[in-house]
N, C-alpha and C. Protein backbone atom coordinates (compact mmCIF):
# COMPACT_ATOMS: atom_id res chain seq x y z
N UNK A 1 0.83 -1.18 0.00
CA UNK A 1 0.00 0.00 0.00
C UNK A 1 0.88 1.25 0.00
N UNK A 2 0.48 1.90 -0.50
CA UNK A 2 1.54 3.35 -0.93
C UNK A 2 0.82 4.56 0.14
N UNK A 3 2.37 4.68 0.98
CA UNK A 3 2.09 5.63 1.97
C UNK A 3 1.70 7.31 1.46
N UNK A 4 1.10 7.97 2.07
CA UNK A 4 0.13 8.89 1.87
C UNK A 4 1.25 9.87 2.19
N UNK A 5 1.45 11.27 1.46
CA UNK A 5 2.37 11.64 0.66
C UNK A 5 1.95 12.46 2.47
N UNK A 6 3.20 13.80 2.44
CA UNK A 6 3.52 14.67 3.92
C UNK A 6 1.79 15.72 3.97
N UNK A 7 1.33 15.84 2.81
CA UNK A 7 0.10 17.21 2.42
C UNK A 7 -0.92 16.10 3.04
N UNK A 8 -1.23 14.98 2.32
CA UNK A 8 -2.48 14.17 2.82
C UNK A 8 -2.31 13.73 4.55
N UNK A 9 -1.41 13.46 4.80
CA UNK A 9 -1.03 13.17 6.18
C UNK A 9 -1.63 14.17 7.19
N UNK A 10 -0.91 15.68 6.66
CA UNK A 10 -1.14 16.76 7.63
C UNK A 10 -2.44 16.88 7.39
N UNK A 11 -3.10 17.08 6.21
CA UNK A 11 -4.81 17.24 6.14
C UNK A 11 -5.20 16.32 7.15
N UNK A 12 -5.25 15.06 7.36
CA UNK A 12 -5.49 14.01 8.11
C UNK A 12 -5.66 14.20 9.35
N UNK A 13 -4.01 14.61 10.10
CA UNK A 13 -4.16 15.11 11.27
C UNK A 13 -4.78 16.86 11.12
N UNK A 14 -5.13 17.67 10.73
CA UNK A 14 -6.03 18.69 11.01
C UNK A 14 -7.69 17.98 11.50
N UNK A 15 -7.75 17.37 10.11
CA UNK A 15 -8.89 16.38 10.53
C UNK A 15 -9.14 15.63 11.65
N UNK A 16 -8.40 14.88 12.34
CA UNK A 16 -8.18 13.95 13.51
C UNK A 16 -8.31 15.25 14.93
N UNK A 17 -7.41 16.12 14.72
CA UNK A 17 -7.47 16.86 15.93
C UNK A 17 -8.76 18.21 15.89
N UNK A 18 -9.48 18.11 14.62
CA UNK A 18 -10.83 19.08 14.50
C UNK A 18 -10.11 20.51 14.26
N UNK A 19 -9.44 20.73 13.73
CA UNK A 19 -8.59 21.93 13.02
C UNK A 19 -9.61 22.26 11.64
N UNK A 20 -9.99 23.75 11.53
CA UNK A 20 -10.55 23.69 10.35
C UNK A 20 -10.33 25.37 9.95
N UNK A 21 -9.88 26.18 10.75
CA UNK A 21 -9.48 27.08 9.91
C UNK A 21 -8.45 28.07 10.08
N UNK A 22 -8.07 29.12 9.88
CA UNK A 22 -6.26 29.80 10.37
C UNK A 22 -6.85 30.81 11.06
N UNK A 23 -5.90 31.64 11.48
CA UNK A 23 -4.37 30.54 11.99
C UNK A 23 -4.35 29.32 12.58
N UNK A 24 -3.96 28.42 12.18
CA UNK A 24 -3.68 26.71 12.73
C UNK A 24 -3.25 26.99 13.99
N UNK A 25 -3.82 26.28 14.99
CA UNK A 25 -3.61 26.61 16.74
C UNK A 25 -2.55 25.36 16.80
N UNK A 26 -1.42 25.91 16.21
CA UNK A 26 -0.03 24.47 16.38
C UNK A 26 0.30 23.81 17.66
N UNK A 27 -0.03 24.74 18.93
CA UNK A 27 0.01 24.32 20.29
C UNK A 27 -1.04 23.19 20.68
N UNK A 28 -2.57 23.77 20.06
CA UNK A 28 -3.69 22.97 20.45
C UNK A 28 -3.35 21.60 19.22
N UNK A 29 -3.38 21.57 18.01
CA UNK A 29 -3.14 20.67 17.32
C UNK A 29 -2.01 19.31 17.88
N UNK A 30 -1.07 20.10 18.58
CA UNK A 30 -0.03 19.22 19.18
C UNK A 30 -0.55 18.23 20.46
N UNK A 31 -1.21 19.55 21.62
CA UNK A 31 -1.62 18.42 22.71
C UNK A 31 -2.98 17.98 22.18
N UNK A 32 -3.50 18.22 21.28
CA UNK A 32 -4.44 16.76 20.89
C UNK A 32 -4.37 15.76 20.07
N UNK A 33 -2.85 16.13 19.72
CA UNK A 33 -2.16 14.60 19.52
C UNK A 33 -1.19 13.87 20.75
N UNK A 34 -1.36 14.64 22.04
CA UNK A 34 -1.10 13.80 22.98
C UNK A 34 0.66 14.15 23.29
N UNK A 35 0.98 15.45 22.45
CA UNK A 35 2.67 16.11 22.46
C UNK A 35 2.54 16.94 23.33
N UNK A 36 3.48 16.72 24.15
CA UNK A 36 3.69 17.55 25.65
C UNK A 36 4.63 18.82 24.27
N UNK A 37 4.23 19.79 24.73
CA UNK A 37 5.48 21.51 24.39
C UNK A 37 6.52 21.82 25.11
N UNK A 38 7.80 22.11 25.35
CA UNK A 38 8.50 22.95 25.99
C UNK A 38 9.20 23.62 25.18
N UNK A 39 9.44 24.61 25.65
CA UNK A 39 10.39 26.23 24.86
C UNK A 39 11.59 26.02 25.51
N UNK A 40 12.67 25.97 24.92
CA UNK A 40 13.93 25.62 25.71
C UNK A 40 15.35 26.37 25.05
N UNK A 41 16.16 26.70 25.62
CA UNK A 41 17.43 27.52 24.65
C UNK A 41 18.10 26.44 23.96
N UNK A 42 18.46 26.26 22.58
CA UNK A 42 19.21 25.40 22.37
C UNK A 42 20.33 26.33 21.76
N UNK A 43 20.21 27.63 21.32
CA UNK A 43 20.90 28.24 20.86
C UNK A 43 20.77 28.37 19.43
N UNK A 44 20.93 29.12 18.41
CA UNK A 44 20.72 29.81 17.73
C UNK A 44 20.18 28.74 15.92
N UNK A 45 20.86 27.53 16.35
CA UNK A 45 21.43 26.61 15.31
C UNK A 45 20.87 25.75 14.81
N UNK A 46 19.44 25.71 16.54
CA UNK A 46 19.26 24.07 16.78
C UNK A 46 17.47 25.10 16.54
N UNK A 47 16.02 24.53 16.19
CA UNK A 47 14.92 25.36 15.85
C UNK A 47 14.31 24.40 16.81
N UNK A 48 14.57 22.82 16.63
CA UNK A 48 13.63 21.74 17.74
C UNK A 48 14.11 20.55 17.80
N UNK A 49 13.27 19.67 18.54
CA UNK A 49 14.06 18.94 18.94
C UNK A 49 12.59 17.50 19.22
N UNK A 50 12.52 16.43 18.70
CA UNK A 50 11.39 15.25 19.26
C UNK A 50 11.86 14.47 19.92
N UNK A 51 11.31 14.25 21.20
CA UNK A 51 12.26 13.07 21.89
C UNK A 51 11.13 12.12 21.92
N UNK A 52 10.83 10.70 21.79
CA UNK A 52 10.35 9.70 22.05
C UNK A 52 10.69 8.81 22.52
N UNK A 53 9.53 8.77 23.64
CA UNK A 53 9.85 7.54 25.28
C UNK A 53 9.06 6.94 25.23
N UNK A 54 9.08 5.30 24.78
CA UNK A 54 7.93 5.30 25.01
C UNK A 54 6.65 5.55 24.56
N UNK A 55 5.02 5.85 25.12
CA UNK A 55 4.38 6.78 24.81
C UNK A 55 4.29 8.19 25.04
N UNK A 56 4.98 8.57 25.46
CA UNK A 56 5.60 10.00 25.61
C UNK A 56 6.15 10.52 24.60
N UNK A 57 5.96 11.48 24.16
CA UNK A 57 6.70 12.69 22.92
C UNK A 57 6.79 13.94 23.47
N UNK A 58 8.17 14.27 23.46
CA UNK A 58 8.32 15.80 23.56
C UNK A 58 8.64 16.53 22.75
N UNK A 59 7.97 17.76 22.36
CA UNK A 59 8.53 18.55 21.31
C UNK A 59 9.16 19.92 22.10
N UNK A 60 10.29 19.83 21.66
CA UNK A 60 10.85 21.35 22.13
C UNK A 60 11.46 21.96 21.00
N UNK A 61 11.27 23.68 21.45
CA UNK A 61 11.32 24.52 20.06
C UNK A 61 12.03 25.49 20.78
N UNK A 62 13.07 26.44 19.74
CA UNK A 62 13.91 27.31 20.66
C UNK A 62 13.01 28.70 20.82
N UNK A 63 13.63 28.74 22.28
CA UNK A 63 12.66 29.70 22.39
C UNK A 63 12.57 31.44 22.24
N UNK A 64 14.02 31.57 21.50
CA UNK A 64 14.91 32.90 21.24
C UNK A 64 14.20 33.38 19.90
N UNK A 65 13.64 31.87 19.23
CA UNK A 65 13.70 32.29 17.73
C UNK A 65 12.27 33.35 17.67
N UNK A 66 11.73 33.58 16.53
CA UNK A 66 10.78 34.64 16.17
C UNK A 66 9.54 33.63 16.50
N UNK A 67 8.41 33.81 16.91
CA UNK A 67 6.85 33.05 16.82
C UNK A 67 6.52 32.72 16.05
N UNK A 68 7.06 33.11 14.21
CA UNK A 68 6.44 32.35 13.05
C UNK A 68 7.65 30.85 12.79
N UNK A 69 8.13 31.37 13.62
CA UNK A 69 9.65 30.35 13.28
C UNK A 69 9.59 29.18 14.59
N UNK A 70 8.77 29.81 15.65
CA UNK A 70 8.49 28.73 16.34
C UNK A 70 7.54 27.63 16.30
N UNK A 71 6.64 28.49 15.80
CA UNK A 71 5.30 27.74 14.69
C UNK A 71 5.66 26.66 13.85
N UNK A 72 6.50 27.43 13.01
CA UNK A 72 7.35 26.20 12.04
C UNK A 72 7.68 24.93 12.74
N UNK A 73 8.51 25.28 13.84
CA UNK A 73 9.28 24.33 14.24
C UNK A 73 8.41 23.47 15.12
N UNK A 74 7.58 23.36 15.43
CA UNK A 74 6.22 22.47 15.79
C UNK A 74 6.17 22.06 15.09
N UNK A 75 5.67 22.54 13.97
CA UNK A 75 4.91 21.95 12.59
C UNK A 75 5.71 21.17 12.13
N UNK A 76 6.99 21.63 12.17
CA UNK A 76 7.95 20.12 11.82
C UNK A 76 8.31 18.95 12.33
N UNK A 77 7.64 19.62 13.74
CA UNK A 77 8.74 18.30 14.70
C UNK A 77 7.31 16.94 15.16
N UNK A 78 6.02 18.06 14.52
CA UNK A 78 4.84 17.22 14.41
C UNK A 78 4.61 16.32 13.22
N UNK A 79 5.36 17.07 12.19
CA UNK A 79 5.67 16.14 11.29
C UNK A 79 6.89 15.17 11.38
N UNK A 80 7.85 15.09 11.70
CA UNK A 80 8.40 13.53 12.18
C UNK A 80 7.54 12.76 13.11
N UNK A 81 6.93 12.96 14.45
CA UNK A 81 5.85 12.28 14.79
C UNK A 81 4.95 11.70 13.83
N UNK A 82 4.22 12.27 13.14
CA UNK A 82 3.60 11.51 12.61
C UNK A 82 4.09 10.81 11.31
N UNK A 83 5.08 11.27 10.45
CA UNK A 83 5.66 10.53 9.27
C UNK A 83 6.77 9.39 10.14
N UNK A 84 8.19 9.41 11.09
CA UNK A 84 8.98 8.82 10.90
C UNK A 84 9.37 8.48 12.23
N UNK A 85 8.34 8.50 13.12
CA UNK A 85 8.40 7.69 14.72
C UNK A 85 8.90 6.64 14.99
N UNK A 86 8.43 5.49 13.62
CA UNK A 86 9.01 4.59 13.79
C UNK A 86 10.57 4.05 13.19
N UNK A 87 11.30 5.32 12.08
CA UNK A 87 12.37 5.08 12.20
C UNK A 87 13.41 4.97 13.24
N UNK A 88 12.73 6.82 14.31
CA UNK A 88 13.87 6.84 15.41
C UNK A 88 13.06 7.43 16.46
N UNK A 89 13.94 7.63 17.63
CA UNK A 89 13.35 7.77 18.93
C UNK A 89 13.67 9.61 19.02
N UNK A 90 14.88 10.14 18.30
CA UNK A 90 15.45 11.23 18.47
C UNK A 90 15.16 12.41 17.43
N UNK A 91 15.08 13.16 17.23
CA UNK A 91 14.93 14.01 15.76
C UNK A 91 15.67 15.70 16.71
N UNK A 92 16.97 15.58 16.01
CA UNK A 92 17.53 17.18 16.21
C UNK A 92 17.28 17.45 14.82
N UNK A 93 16.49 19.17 15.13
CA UNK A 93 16.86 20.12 13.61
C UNK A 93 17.34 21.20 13.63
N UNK A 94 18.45 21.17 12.62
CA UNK A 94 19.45 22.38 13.09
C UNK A 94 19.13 22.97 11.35
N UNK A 95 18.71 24.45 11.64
CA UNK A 95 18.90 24.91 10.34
C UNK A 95 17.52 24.10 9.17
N UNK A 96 16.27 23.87 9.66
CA UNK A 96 15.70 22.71 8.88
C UNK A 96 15.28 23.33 7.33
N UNK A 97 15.18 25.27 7.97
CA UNK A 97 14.79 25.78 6.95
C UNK A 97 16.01 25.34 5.39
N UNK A 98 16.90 24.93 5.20
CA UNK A 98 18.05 24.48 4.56
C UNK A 98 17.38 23.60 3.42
N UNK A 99 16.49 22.73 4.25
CA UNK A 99 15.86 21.63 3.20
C UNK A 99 15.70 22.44 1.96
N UNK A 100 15.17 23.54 2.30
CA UNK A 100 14.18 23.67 1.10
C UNK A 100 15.20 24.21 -0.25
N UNK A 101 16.37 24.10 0.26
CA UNK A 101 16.96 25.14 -0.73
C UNK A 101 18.61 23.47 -1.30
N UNK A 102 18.55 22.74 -0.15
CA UNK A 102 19.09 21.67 -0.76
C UNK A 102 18.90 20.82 -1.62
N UNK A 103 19.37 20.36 -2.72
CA UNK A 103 19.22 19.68 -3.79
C UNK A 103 19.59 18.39 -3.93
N UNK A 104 20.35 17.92 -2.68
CA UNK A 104 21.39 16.80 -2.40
C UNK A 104 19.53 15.97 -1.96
N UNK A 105 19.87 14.49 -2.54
CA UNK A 105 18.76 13.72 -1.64
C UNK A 105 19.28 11.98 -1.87
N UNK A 106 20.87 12.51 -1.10
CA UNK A 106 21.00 10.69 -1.13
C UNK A 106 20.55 10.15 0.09
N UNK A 107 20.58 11.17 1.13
CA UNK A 107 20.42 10.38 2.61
C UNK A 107 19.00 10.26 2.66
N UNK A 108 18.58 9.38 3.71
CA UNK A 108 17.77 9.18 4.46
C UNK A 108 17.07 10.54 5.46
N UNK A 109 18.37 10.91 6.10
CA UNK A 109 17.89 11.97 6.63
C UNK A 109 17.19 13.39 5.80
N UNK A 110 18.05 13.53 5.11
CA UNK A 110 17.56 14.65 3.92
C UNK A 110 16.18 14.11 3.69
N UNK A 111 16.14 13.27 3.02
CA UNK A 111 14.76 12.79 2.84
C UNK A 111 13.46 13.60 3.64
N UNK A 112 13.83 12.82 4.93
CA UNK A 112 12.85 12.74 6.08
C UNK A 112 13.33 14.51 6.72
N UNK A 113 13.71 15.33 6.28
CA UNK A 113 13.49 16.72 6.82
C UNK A 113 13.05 17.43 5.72
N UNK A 114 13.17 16.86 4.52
CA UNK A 114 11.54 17.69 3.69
C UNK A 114 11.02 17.28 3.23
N UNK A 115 10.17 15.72 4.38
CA UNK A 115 9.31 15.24 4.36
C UNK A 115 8.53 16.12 5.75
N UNK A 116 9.28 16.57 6.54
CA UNK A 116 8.86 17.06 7.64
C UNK A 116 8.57 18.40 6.89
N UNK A 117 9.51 19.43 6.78
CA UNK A 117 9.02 20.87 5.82
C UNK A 117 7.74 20.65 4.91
N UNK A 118 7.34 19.84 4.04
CA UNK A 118 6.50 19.90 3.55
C UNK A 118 4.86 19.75 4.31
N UNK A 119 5.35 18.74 5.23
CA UNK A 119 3.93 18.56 6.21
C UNK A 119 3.94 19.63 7.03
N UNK A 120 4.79 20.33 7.43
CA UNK A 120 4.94 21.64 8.48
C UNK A 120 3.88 22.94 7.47
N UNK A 121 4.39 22.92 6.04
CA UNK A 121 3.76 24.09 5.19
C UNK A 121 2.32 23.71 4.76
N UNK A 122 2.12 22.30 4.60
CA UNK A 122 0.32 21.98 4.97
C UNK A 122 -0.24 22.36 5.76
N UNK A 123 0.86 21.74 6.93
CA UNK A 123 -0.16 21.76 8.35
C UNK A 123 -0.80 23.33 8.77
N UNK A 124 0.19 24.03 8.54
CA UNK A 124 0.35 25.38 8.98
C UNK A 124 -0.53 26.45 7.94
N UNK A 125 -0.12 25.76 6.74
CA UNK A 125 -0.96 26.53 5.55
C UNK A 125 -1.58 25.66 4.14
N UNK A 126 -2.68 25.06 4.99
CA UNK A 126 -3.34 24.03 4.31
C UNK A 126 -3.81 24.89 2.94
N UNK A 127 -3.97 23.65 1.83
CA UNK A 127 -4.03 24.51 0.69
C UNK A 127 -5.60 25.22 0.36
N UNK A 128 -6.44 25.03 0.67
CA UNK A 128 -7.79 24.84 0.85
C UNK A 128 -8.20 26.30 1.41
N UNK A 129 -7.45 26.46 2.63
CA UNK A 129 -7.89 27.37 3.57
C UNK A 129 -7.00 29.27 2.63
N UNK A 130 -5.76 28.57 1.80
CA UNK A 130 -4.62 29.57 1.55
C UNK A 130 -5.69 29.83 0.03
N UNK A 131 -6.17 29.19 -0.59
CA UNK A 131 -6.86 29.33 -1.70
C UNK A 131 -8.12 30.83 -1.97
N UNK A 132 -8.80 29.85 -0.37
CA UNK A 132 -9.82 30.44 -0.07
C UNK A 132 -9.57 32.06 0.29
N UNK A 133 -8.46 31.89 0.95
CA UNK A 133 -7.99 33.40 1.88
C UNK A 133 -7.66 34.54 0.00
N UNK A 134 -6.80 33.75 -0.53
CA UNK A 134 -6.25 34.32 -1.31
C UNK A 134 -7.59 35.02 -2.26
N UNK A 135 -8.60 34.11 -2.75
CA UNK A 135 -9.44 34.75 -3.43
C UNK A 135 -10.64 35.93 -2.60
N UNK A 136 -10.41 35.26 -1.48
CA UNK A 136 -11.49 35.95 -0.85
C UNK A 136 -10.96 37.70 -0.78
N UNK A 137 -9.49 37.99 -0.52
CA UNK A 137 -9.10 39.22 -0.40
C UNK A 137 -8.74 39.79 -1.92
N UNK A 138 -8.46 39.18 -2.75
CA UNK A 138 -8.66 40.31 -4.08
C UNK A 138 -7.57 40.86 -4.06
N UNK A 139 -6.55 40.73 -3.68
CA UNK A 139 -5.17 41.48 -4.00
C UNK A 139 -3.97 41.07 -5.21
N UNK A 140 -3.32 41.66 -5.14
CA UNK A 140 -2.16 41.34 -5.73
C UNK A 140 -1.59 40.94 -5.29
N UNK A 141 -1.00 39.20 -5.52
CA UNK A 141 0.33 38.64 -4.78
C UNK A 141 1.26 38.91 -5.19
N UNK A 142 2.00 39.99 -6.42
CA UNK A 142 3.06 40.60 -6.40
C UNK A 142 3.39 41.71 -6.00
N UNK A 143 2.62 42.33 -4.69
CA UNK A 143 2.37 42.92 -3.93
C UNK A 143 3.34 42.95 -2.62
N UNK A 144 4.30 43.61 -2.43
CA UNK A 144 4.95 42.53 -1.08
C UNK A 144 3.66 42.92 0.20
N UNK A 145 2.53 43.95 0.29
CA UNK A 145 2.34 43.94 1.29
C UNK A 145 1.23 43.15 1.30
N UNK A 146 0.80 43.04 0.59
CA UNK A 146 -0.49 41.99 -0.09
C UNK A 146 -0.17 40.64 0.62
N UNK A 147 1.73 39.88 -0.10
CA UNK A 147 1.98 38.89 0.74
C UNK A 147 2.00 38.64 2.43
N UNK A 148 2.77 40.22 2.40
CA UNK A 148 2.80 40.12 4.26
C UNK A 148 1.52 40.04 4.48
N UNK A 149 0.04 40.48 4.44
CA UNK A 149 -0.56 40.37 4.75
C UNK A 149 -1.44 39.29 5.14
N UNK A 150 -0.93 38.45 4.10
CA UNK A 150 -1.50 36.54 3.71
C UNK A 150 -0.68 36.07 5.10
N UNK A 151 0.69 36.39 4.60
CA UNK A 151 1.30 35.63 5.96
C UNK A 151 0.90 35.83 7.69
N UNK A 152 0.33 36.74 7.42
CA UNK A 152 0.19 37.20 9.03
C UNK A 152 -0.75 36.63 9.24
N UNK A 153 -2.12 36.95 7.77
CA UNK A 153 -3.57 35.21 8.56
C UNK A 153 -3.14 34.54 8.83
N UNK A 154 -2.05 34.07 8.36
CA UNK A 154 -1.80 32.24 8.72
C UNK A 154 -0.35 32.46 9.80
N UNK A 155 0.05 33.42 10.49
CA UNK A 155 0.82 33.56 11.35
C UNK A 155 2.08 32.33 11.00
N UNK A 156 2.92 32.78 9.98
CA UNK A 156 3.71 32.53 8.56
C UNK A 156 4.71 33.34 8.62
N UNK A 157 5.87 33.07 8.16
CA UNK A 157 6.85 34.12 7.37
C UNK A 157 6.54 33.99 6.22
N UNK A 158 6.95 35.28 5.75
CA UNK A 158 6.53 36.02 4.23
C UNK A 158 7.27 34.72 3.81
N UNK A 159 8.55 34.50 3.64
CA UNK A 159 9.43 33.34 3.14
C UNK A 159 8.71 31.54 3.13
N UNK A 160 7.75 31.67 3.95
CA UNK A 160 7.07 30.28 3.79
C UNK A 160 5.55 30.44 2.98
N UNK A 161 5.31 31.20 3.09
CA UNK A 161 4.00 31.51 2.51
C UNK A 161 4.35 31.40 0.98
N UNK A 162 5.48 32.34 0.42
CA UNK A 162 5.92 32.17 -0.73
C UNK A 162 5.69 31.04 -1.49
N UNK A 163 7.35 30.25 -0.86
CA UNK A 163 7.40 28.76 -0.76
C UNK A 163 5.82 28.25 -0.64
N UNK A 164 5.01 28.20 -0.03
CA UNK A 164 3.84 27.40 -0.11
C UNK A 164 2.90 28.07 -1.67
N UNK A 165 2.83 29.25 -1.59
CA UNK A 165 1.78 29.35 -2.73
C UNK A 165 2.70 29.27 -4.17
N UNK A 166 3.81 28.84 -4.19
CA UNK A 166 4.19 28.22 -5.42
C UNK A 166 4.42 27.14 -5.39
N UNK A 167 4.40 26.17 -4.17
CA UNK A 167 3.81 24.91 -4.38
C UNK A 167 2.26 24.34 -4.97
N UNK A 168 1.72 25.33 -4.56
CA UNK A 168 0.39 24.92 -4.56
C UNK A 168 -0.38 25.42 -5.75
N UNK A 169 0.95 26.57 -6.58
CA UNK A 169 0.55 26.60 -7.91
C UNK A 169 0.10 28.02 -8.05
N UNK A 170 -0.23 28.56 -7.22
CA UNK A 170 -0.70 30.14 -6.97
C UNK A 170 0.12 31.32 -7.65
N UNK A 171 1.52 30.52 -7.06
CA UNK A 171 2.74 31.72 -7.94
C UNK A 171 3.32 30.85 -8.81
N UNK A 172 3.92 31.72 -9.65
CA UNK A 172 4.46 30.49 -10.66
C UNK A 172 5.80 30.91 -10.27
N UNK A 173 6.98 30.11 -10.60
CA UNK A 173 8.26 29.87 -9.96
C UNK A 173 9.26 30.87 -10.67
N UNK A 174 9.88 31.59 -10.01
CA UNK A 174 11.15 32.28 -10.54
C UNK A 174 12.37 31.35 -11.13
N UNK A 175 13.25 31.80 -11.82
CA UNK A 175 14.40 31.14 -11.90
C UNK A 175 15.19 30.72 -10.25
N UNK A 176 15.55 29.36 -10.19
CA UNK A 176 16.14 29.03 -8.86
C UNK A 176 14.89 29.43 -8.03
N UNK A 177 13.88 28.65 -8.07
CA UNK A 177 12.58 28.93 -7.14
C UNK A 177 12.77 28.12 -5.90
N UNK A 178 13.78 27.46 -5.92
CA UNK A 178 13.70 26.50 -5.02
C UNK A 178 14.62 27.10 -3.13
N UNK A 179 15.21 28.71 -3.61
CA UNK A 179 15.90 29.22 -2.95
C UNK A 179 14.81 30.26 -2.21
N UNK A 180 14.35 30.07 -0.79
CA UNK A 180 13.73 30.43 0.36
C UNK A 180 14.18 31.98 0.09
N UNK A 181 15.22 31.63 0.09
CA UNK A 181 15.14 33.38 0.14
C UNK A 181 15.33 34.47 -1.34
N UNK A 182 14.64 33.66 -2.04
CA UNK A 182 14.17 34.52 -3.18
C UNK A 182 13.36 36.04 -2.94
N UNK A 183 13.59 36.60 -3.48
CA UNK A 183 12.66 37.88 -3.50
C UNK A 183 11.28 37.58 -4.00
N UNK A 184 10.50 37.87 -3.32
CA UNK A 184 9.23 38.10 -3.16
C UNK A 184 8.50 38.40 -4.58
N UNK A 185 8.77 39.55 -4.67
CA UNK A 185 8.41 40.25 -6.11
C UNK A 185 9.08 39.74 -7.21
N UNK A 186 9.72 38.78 -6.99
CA UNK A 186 10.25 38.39 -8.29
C UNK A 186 9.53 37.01 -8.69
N UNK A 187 8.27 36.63 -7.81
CA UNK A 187 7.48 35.31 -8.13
C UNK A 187 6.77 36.27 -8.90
N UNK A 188 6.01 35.73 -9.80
CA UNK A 188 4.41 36.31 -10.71
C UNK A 188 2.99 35.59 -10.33
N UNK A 189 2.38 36.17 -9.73
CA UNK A 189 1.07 35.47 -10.01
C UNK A 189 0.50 35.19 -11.12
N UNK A 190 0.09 33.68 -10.55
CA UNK A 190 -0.71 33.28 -12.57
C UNK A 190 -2.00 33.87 -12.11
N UNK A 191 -2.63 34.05 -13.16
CA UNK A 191 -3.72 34.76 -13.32
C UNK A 191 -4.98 34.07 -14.06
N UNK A 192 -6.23 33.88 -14.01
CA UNK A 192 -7.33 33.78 -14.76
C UNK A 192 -7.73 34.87 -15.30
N UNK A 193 -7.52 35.12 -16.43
CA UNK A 193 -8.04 36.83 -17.52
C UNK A 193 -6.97 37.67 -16.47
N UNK A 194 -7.72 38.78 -16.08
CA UNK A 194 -6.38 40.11 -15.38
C UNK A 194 -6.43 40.14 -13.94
N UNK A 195 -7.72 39.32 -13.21
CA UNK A 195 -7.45 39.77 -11.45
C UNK A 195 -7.02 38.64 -10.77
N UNK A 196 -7.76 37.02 -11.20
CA UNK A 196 -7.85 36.39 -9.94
C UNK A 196 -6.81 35.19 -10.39
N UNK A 197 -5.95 34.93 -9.73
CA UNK A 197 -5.02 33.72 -9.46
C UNK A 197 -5.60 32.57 -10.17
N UNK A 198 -4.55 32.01 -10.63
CA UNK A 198 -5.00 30.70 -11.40
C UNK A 198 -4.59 29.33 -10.20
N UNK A 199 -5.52 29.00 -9.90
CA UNK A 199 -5.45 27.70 -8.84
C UNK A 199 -5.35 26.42 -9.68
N UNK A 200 -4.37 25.56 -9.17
CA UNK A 200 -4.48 24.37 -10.04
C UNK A 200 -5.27 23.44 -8.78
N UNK A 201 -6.50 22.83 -9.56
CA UNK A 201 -6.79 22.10 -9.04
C UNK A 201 -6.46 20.55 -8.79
């Protein structure tokens, strides 16, 4: 049977824990999957950390970093829980934002940290809810404030929101799209005729 890709998973658990619209309550989503939280210093390098005992899971997230970045780092460390528990007991992420811009995918580990990034940018900014937001406000997504604005519903960095609505087809990809820290204004919105975003369904 062919395992259910990081997007169907996180829909799943939104579903399972009664999540249905943004900002995603990543704290409440977590303890009703039964994940104890702690905020802890790991220092600048390290974003979180899953420990598994047992039936016990701890997620810890640093607690220096910014609130959209701590968000993230839930969202990720909820995604090894639920994708790769049963590989290991431990999950350090140092730098996870990296995945997205690495191209290397011989390891295992690589693998399984943007398998985690990808379920983190569902979980956090399901496509459904980012669709809806997007048409419902009528703006320009080559707009940077238009974007900040998207990002802040979904309590997001401008830099993941990006990354997500050109996954999901909303923006169409710059040259080297795959680099997080692309400029903003340099994605294009596709368009239906001249106002509204072309959604791939």
């Amino acid at each position: 049977m062919t395992a259910l890709s990081p997007e169907r998973q996180a829909t799943g658990v939104l579903r399972k824990t009664g999540v249905t619209s943004a900002p995603i309550p990543v704290h409440l989503v977590a303890q009703r999957l039964g994940l104890v939280l702690e905020a802890g210093s790991f220092g600048d390098d390290v974003s979180g950390v899953l420990v598994i005992s047992g039936d016990r899971a701890v997620i810890g997230y640093n607690a220096s970093h910014s609130p959209t970045r701590q968000r993230f780092s839930i969202a990720h460390e909820i995604g090894h829980y639920t994708l790769h528990r049963a590989d290991s007991s431990l999950f350090i992420d140092q730098r996870y934002f990296a995945a997205f811009r690495d191209r290397r995918s011989a390891s295992g580990a690589d693998k399984r940290e943007r398998e985690a990034n990808a379920f983190a940018a569902s979980l956090l900014m399901p496509s459904e809810l980012v669709v809806r937001e997007v048409e419902h406000r009528h703006f320009d997504l080559g707009d940077e404030d238009g974007l900040r604005g998207l990002a802040e519903a979904f309590q997001v960095s401008v830099q993941a929101m990006v990354y997500r609505l050109t996954n999901i087809g909303v923006l169409s990809a710059p040259p080297e799209s795959d680099e997080l820290g692309a400029d903003p204004a340099s994605h294009k919105v596709r368009k239906r005729g001249s106002s509204s975003p072309r959604i791939r369904r």
